[in-house]
Structure formats: C-alpha cells, structure tokens
PDB file of N, CA and C in Angstrom:
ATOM      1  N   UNK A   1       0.846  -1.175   0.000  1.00  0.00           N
ATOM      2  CA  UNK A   1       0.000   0.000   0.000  1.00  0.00           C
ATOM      3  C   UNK A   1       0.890   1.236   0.000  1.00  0.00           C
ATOM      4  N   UNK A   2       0.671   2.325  -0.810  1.00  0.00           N
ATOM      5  CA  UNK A   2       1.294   3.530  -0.993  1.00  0.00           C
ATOM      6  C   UNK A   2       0.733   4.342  -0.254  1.00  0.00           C
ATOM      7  N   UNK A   3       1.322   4.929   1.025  1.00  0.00           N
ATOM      8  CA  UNK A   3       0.546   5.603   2.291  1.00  0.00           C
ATOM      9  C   UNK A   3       0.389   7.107   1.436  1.00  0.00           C
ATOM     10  N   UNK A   4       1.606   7.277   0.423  1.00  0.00           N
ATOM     11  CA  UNK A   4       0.814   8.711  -0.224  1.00  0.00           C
ATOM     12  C   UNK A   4      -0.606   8.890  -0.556  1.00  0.00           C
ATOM     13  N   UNK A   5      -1.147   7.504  -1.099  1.00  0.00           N
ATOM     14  CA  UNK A   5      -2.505   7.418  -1.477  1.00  0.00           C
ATOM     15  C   UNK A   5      -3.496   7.492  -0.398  1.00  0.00           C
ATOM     16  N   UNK A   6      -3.000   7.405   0.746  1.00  0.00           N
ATOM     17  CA  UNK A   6      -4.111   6.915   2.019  1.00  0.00           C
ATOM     18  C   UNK A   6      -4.685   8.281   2.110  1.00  0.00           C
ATOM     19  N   UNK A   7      -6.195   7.899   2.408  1.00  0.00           N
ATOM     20  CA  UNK A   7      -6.820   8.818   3.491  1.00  0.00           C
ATOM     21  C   UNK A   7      -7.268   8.331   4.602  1.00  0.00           C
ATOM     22  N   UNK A   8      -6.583   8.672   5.757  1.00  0.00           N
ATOM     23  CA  UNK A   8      -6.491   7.720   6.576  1.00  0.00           C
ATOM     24  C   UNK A   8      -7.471   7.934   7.935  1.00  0.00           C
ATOM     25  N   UNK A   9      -8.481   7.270   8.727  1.00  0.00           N
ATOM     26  CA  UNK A   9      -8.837   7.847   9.953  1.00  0.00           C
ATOM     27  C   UNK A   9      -8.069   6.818  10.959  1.00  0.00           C
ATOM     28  N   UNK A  10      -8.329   7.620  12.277  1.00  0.00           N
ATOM     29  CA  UNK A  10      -7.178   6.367  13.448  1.00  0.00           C
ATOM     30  C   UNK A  10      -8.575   6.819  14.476  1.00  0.00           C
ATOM     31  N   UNK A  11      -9.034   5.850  15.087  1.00  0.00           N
ATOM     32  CA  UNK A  11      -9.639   6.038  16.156  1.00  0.00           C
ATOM     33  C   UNK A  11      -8.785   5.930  17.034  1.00  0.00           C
ATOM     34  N   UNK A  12      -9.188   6.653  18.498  1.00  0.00           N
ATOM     35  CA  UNK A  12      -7.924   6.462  19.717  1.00  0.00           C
ATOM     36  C   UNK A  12      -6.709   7.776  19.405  1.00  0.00           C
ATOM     37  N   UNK A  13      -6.878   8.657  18.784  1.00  0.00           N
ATOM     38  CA  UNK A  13      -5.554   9.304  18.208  1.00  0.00           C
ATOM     39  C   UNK A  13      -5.299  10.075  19.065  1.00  0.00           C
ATOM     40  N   UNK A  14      -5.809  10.098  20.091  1.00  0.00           N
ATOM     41  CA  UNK A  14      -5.417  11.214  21.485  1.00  0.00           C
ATOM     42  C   UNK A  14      -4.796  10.654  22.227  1.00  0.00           C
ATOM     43  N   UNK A  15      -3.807   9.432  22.009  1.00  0.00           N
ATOM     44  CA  UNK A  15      -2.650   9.018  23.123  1.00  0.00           C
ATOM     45  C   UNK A  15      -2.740   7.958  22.512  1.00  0.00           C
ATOM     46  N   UNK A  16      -1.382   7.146  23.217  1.00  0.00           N
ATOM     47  CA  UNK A  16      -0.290   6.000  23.311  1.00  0.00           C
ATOM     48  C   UNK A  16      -0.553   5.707  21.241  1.00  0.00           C
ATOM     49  N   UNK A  17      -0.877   4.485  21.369  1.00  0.00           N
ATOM     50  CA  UNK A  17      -0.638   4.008  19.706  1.00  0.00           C
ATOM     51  C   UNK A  17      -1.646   4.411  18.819  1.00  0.00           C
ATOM     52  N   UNK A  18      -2.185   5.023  19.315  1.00  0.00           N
ATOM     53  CA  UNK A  18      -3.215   5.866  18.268  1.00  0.00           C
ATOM     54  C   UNK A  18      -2.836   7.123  17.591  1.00  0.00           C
ATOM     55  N   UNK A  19      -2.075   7.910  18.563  1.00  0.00           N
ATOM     56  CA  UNK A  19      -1.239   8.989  18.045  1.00  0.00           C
ATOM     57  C   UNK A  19      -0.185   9.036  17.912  1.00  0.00           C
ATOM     58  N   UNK A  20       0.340   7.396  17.662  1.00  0.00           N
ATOM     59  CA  UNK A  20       1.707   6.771  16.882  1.00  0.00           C
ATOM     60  C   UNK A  20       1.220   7.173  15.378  1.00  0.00           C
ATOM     61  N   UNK A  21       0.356   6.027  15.365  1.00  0.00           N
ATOM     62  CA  UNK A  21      -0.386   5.686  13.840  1.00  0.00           C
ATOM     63  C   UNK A  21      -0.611   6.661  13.024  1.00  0.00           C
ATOM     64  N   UNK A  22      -1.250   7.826  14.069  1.00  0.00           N
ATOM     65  CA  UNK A  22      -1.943   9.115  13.114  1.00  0.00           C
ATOM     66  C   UNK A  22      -0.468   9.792  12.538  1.00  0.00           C
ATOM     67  N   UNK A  23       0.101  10.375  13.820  1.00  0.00           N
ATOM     68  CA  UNK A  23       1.574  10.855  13.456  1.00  0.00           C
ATOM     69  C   UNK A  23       2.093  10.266  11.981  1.00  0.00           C
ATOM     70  N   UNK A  24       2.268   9.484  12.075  1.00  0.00           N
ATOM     71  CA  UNK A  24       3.232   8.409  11.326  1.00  0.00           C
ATOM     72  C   UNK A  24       2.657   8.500   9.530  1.00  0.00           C
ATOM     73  N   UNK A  25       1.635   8.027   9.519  1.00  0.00           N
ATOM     74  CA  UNK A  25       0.605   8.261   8.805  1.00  0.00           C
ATOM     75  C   UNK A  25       0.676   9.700   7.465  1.00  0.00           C
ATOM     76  N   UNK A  26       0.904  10.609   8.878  1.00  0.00           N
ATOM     77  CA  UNK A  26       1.129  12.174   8.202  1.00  0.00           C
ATOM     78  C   UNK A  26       2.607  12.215   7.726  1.00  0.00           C
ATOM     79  N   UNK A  27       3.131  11.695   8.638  1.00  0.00           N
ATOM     80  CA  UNK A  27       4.965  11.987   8.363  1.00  0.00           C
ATOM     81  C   UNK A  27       5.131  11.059   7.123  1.00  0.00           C
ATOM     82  N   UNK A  28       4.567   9.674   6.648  1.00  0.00           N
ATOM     83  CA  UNK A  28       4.691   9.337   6.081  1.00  0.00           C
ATOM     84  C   UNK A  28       3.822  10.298   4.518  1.00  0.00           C
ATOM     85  N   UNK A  29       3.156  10.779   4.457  1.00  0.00           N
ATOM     86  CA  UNK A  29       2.751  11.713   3.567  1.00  0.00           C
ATOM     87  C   UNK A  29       1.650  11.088   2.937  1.00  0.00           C
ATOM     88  N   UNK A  30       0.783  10.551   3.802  1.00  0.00           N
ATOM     89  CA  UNK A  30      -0.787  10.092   3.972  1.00  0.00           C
ATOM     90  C   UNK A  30      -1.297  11.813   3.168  1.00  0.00           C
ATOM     91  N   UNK A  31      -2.151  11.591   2.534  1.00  0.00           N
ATOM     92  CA  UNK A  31      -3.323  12.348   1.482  1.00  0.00           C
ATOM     93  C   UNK A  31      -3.585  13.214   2.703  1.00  0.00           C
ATOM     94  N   UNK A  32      -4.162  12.730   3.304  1.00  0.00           N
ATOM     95  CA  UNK A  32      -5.411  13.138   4.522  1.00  0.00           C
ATOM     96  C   UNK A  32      -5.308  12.415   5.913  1.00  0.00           C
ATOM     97  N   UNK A  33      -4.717  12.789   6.773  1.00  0.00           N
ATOM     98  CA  UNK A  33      -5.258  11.893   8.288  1.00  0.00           C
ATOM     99  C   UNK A  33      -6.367  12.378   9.203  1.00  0.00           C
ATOM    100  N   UNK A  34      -7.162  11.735   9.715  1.00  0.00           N
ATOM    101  CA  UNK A  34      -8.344  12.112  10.661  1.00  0.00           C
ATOM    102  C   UNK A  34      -7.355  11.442  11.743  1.00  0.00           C
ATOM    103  N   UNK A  35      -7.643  11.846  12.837  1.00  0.00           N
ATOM    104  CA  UNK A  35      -7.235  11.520  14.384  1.00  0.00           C
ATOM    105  C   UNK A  35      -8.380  11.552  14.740  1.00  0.00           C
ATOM    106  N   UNK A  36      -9.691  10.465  15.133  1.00  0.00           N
ATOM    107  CA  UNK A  36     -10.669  10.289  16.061  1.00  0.00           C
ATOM    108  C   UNK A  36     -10.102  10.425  17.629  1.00  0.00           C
ATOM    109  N   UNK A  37     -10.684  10.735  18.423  1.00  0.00           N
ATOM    110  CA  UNK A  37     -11.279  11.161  19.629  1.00  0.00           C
ATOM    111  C   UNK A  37     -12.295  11.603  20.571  1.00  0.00           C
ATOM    112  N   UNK A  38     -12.058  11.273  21.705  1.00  0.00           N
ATOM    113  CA  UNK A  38     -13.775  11.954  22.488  1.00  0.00           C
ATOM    114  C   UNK A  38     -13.154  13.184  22.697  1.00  0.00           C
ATOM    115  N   UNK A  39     -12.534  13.744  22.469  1.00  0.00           N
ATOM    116  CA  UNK A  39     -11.995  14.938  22.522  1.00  0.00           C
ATOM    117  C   UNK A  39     -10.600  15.275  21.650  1.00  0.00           C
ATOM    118  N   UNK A  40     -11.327  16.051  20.946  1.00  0.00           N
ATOM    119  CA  UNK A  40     -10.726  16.308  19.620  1.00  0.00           C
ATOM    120  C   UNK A  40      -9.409  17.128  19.900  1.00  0.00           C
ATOM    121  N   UNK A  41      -9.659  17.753  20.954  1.00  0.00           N
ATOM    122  CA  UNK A  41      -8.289  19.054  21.083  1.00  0.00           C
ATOM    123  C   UNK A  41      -7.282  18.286  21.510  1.00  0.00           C
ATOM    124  N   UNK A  42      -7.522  16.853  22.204  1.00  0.00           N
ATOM    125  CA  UNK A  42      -6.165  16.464  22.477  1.00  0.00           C
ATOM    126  C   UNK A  42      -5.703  15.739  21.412  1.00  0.00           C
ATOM    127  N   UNK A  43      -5.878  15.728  20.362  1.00  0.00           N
ATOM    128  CA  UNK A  43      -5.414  15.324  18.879  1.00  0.00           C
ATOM    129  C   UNK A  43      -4.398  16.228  18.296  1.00  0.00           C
ATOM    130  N   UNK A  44      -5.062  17.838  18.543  1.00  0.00           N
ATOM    131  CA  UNK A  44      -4.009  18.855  18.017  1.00  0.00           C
ATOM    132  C   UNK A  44      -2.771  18.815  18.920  1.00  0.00           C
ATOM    133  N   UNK A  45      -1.765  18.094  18.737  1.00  0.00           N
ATOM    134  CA  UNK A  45      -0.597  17.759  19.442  1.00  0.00           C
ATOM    135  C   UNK A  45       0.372  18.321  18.738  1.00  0.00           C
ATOM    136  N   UNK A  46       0.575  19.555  17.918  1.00  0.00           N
ATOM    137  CA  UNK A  46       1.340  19.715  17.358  1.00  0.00           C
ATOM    138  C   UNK A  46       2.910  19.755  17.732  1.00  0.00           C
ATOM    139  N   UNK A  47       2.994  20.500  19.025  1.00  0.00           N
ATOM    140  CA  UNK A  47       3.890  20.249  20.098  1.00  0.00           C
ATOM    141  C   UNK A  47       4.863  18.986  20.394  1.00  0.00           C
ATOM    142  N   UNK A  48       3.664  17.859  20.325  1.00  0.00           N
ATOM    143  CA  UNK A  48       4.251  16.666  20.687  1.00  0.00           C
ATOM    144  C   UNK A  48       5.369  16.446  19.871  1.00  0.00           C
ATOM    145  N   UNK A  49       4.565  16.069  18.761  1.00  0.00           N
ATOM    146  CA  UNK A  49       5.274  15.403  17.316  1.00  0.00           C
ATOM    147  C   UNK A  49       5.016  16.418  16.349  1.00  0.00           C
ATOM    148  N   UNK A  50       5.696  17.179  15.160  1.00  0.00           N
ATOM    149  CA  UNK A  50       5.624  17.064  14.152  1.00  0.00           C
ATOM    150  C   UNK A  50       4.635  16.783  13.369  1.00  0.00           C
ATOM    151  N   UNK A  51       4.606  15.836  13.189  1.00  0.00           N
ATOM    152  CA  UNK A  51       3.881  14.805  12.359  1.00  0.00           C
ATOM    153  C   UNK A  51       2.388  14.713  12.797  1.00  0.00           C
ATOM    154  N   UNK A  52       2.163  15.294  14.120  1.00  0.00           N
ATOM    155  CA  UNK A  52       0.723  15.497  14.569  1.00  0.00           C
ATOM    156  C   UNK A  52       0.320  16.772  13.666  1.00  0.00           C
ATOM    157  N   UNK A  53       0.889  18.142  13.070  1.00  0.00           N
ATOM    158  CA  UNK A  53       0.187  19.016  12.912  1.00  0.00           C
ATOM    159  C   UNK A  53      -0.363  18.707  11.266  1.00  0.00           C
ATOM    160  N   UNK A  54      -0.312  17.078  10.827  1.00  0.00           N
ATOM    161  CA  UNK A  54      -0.767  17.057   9.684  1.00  0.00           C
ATOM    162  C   UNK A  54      -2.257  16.299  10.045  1.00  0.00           C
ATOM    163  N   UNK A  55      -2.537  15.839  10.664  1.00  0.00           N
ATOM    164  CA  UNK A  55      -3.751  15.362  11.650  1.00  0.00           C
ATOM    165  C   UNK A  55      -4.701  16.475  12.022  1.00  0.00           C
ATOM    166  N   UNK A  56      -5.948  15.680  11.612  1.00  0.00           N
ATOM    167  CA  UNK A  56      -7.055  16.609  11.145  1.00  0.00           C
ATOM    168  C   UNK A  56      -8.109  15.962  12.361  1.00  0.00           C
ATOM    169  N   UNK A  57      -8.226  16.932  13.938  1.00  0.00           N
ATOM    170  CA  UNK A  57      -8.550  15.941  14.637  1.00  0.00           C
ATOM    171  C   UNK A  57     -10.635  15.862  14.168  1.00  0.00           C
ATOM    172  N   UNK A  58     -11.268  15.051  14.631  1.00  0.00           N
ATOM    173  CA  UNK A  58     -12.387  14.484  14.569  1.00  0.00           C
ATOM    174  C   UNK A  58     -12.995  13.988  16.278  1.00  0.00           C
ATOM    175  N   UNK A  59     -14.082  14.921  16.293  1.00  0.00           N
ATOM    176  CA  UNK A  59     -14.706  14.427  17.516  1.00  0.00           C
ATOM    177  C   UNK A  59     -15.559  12.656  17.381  1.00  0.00           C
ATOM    178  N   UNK A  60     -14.851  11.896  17.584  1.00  0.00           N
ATOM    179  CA  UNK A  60     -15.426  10.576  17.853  1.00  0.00           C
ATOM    180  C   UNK A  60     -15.420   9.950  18.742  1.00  0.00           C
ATOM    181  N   UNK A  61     -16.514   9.417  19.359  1.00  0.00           N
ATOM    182  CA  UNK A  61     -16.416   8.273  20.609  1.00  0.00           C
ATOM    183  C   UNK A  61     -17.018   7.041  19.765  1.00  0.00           C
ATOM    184  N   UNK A  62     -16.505   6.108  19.849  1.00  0.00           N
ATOM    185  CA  UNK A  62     -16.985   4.891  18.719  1.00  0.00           C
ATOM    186  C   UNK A  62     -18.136   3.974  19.840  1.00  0.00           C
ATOM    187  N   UNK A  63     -18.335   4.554  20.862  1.00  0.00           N
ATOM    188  CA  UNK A  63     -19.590   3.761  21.727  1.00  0.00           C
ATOM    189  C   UNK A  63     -21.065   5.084  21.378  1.00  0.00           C
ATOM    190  N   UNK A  64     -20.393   6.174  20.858  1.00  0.00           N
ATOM    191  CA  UNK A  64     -21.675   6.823  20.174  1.00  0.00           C
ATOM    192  C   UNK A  64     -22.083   7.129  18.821  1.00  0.00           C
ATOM    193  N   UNK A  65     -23.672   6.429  18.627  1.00  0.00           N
ATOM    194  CA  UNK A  65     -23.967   6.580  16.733  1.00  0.00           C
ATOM    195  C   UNK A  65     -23.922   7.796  16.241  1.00  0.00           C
ATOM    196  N   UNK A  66     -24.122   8.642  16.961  1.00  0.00           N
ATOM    197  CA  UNK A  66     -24.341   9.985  16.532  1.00  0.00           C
ATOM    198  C   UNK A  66     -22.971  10.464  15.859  1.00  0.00           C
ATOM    199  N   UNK A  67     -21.804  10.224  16.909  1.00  0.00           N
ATOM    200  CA  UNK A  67     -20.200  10.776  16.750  1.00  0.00           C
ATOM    201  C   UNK A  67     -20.168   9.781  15.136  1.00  0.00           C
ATOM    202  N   UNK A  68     -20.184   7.683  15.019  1.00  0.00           N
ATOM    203  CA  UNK A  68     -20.263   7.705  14.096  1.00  0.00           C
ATOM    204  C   UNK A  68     -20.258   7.895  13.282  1.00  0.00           C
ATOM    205  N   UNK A  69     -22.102   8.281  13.196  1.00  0.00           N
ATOM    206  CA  UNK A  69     -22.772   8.739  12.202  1.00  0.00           C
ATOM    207  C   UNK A  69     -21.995  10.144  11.478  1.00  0.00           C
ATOM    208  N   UNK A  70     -21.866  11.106  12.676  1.00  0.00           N
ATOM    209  CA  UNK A  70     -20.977  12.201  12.059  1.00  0.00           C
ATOM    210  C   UNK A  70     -19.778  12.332  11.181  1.00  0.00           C
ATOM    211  N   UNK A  71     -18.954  11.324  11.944  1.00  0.00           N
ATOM    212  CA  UNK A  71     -17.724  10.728  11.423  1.00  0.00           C
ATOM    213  C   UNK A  71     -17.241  10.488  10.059  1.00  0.00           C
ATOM    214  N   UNK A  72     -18.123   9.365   9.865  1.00  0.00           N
ATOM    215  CA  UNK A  72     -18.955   8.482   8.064  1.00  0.00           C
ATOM    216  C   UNK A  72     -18.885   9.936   7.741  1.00  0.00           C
ATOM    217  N   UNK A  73     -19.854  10.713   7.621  1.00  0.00           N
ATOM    218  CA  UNK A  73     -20.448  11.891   6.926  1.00  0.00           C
ATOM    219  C   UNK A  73     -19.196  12.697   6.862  1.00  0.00           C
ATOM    220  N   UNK A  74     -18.270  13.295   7.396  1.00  0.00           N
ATOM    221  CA  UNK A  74     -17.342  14.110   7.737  1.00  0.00           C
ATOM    222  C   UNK A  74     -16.111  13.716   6.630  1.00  0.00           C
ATOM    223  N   UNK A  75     -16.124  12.264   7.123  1.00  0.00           N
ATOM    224  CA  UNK A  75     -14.392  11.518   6.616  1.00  0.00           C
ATOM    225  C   UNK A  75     -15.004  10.402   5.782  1.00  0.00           C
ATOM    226  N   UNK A  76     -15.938  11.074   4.834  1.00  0.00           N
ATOM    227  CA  UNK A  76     -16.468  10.000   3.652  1.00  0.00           C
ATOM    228  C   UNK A  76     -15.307   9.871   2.869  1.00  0.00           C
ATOM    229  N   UNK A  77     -14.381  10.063   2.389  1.00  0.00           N
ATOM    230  CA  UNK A  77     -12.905  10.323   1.906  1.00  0.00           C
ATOM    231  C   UNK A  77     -11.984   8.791   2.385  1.00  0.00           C
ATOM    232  N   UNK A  78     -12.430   8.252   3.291  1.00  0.00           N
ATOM    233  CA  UNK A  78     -11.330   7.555   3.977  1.00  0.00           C
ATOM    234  C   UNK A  78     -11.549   6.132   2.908  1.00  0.00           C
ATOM    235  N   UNK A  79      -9.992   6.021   2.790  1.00  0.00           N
ATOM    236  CA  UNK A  79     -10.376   4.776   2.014  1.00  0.00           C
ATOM    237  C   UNK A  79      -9.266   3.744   3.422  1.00  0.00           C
ATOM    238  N   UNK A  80      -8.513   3.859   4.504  1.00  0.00           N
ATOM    239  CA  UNK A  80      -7.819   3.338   5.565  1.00  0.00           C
ATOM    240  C   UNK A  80      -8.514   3.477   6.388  1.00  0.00           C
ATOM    241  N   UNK A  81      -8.992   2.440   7.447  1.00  0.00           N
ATOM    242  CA  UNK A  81      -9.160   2.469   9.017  1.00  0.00           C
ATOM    243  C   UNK A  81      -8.743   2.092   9.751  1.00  0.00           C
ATOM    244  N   UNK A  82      -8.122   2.553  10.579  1.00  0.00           N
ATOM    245  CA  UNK A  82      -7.112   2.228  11.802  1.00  0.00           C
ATOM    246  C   UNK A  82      -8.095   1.972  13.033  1.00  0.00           C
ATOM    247  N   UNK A  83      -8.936   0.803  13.717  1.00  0.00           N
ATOM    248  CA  UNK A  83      -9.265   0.801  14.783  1.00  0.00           C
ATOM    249  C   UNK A  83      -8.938   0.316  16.119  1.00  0.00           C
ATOM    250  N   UNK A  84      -8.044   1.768  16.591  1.00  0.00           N
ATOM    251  CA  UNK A  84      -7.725   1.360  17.546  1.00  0.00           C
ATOM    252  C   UNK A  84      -8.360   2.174  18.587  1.00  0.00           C
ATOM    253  N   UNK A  85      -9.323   2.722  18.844  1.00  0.00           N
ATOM    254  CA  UNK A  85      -9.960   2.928  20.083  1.00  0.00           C
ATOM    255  C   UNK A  85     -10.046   1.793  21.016  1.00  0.00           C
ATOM    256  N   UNK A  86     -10.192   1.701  22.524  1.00  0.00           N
ATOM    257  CA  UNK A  86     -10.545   0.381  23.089  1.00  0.00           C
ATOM    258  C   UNK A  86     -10.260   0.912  24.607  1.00  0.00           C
ATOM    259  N   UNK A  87     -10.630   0.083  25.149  1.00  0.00           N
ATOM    260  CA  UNK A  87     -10.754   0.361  26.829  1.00  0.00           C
ATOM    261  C   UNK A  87     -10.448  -0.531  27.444  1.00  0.00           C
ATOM    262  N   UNK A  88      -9.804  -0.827  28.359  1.00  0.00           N
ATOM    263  CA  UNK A  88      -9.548  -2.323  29.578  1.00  0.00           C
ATOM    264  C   UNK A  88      -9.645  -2.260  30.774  1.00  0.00           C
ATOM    265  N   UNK A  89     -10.730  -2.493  31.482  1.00  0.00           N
ATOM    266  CA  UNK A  89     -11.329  -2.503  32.690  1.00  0.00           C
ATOM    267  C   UNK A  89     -10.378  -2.613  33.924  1.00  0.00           C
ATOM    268  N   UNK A  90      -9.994  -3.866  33.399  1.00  0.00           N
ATOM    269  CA  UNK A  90      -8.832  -4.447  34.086  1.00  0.00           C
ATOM    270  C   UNK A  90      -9.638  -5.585  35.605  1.00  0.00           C
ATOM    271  N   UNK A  91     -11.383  -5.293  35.044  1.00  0.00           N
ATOM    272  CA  UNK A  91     -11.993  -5.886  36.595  1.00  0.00           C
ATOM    273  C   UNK A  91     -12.271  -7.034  36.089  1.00  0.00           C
ATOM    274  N   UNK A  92     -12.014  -8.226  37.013  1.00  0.00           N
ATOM    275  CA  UNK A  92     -12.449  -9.656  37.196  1.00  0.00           C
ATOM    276  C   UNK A  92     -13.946  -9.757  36.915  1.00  0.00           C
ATOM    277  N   UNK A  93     -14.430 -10.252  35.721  1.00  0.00           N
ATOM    278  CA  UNK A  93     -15.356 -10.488  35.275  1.00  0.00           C
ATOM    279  C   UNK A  93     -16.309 -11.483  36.615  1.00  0.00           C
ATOM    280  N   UNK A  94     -15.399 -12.409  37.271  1.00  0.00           N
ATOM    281  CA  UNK A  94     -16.050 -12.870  38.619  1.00  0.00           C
ATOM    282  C   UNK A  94     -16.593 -12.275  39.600  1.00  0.00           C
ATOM    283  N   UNK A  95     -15.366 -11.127  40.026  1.00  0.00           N
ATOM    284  CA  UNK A  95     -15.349 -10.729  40.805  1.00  0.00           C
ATOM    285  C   UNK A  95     -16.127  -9.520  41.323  1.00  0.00           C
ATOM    286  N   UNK A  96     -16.313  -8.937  40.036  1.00  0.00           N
ATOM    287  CA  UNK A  96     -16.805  -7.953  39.937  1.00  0.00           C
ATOM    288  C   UNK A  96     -18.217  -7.600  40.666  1.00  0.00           C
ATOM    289  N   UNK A  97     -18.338  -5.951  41.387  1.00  0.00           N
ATOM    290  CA  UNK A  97     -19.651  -6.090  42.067  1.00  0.00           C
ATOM    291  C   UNK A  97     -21.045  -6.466  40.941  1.00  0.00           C
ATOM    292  N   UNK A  98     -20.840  -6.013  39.961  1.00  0.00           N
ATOM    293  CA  UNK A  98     -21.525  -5.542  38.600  1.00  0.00           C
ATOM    294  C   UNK A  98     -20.832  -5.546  37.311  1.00  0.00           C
ATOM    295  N   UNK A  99     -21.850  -5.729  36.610  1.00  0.00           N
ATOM    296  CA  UNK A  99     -21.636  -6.064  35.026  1.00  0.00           C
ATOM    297  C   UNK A  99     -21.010  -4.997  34.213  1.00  0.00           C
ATOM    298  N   UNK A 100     -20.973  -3.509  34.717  1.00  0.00           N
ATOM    299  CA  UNK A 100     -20.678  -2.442  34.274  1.00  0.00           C
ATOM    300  C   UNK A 100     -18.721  -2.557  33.784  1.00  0.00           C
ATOM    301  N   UNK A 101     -18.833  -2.815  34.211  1.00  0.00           N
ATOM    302  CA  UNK A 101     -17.365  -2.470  33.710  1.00  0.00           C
ATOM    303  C   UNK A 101     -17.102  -3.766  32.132  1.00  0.00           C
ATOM    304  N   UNK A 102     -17.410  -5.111  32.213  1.00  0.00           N
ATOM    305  CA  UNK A 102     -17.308  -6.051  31.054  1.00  0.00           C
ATOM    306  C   UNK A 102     -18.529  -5.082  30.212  1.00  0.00           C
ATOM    307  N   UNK A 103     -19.613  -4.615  30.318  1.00  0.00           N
ATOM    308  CA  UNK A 103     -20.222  -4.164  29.727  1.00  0.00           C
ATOM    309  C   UNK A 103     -19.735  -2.560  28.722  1.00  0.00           C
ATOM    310  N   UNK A 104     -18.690  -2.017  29.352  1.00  0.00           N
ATOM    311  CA  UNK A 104     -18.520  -0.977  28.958  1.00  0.00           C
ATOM    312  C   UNK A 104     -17.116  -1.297  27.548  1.00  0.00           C
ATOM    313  N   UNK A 105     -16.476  -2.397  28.260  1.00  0.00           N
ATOM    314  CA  UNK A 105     -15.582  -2.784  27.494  1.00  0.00           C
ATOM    315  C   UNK A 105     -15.908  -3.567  26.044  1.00  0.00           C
ATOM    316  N   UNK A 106     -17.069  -4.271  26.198  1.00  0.00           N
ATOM    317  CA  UNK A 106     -17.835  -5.090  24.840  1.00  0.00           C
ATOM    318  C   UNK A 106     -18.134  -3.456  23.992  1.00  0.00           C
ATOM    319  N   UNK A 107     -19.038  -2.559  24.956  1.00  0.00           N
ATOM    320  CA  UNK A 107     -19.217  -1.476  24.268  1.00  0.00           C
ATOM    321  C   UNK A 107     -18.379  -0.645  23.258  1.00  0.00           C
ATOM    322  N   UNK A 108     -17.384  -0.708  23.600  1.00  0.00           N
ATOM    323  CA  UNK A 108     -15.976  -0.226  22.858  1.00  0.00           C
ATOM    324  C   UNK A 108     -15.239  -0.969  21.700  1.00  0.00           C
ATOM    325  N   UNK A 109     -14.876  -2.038  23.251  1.00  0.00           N
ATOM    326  CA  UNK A 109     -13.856  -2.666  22.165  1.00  0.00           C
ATOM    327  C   UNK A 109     -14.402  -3.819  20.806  1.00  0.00           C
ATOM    328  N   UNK A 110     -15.735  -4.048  21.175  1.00  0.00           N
ATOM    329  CA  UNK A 110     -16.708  -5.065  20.253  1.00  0.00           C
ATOM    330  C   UNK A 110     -17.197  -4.450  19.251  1.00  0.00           C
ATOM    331  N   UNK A 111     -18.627  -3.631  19.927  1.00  0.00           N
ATOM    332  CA  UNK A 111     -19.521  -2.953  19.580  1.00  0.00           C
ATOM    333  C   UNK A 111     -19.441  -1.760  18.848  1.00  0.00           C
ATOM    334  N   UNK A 112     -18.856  -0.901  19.407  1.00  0.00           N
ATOM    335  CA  UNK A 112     -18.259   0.380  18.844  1.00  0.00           C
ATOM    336  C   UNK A 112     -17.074   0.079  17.962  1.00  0.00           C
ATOM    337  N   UNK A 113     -15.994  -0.740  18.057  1.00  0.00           N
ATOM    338  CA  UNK A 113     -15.175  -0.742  16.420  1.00  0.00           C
ATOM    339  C   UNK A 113     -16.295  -1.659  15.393  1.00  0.00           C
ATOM    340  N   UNK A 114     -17.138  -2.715  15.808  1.00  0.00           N
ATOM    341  CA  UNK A 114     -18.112  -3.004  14.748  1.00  0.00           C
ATOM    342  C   UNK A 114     -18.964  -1.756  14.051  1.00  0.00           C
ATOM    343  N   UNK A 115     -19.542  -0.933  14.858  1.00  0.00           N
ATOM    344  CA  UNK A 115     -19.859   0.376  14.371  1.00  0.00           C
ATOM    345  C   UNK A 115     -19.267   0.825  13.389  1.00  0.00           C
ATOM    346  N   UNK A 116     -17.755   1.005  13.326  1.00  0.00           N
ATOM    347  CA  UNK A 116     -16.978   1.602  12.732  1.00  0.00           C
ATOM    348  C   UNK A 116     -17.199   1.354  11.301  1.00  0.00           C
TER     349      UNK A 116
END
C-alpha cells in the first residue's frame, strides 16, 4: 500500500498508539489523516510530534452513533481504518460487584469498532 494514497482515519488518536499511527501516517505523507477522539483538542498535538500538525482531529467516541454517524459523513474520503480505540477494565469479570465495567468494554472494544 502507498501511504501517499491513504486517506487515513485512526480512532484512539489522542494518546499511546493511536497517536503513533496518526503521526506516522502524516509523516509518512498520507493524502489526509483524521485523528478520532472523544476529545478532539487532544489530537491537536502539534507540540508533541511534528507529524501530529498534519492530523485533522475528529470528535469521535466509537460507543456513540451519533459521533459515528458524524464521522462516516465528515471523513467520507477515507479509504484506511485504523481501529484502535478500546478500553480495559482491568476488573475480574467474577469478581466484579456488577456487570458495568465487562459491559462498557464489549461497548468499545466489540460494539463500537463493529460500528466503525
């Protein structure tokens, strides 16, 4: 794949390997990068890296249709998807007082990149 050609979105692009990917993406001389996030401003990292101020951030939470829905509509362009949004509880599915926490994690890491 010729990353010049990519238009690329990264869910997760507001820290650790998500705003590897996006970075990288741009430095590599990707068409277009989207950086998804539930908060878009921590995408504009220009500071960080370089390679962040070619990252075009995008308000996304991939556990909401609406952000989605927006998303699709916004970054109809993308012919790459990077899904790496995801969450890890880290709680004992046994142990646990409640279902909330395995529930939030299917939400994400299942449900919401199936969304995608």
């Amino acid at each position: 794949m010729r990353i010049e050609d990519v238009t690329g979105l990264v869910t997760g692009a507001n820290r650790g390997l998500g705003r590897s990917l996006a970075g990288e993406l741009a430095k590599r001389g990707a068409r277009t990068v989207y950086g998804g996030a539930r908060h878009p401003a921590e995408v504009s990292m220009a500071g960080v890296t370089p390679a962040m101020a070619g990252v075009t951030p995008v308000k996304l939470d991939i556990t909401d249709r609406h952000d989605v829905a927006g998303a699709a509509q916004r970054c109809s362009d993308v012919n790459l998807l990077i899904n790496n949004a995801a969450v890890l509880a880290g709680a004992s599915l046994l142990a646990a007082p409640t279902l909330a926490p395995a529930r939030h994690e299917m939400e994400t890491n299942y449900f919401g990149t199936l969304s995608m």
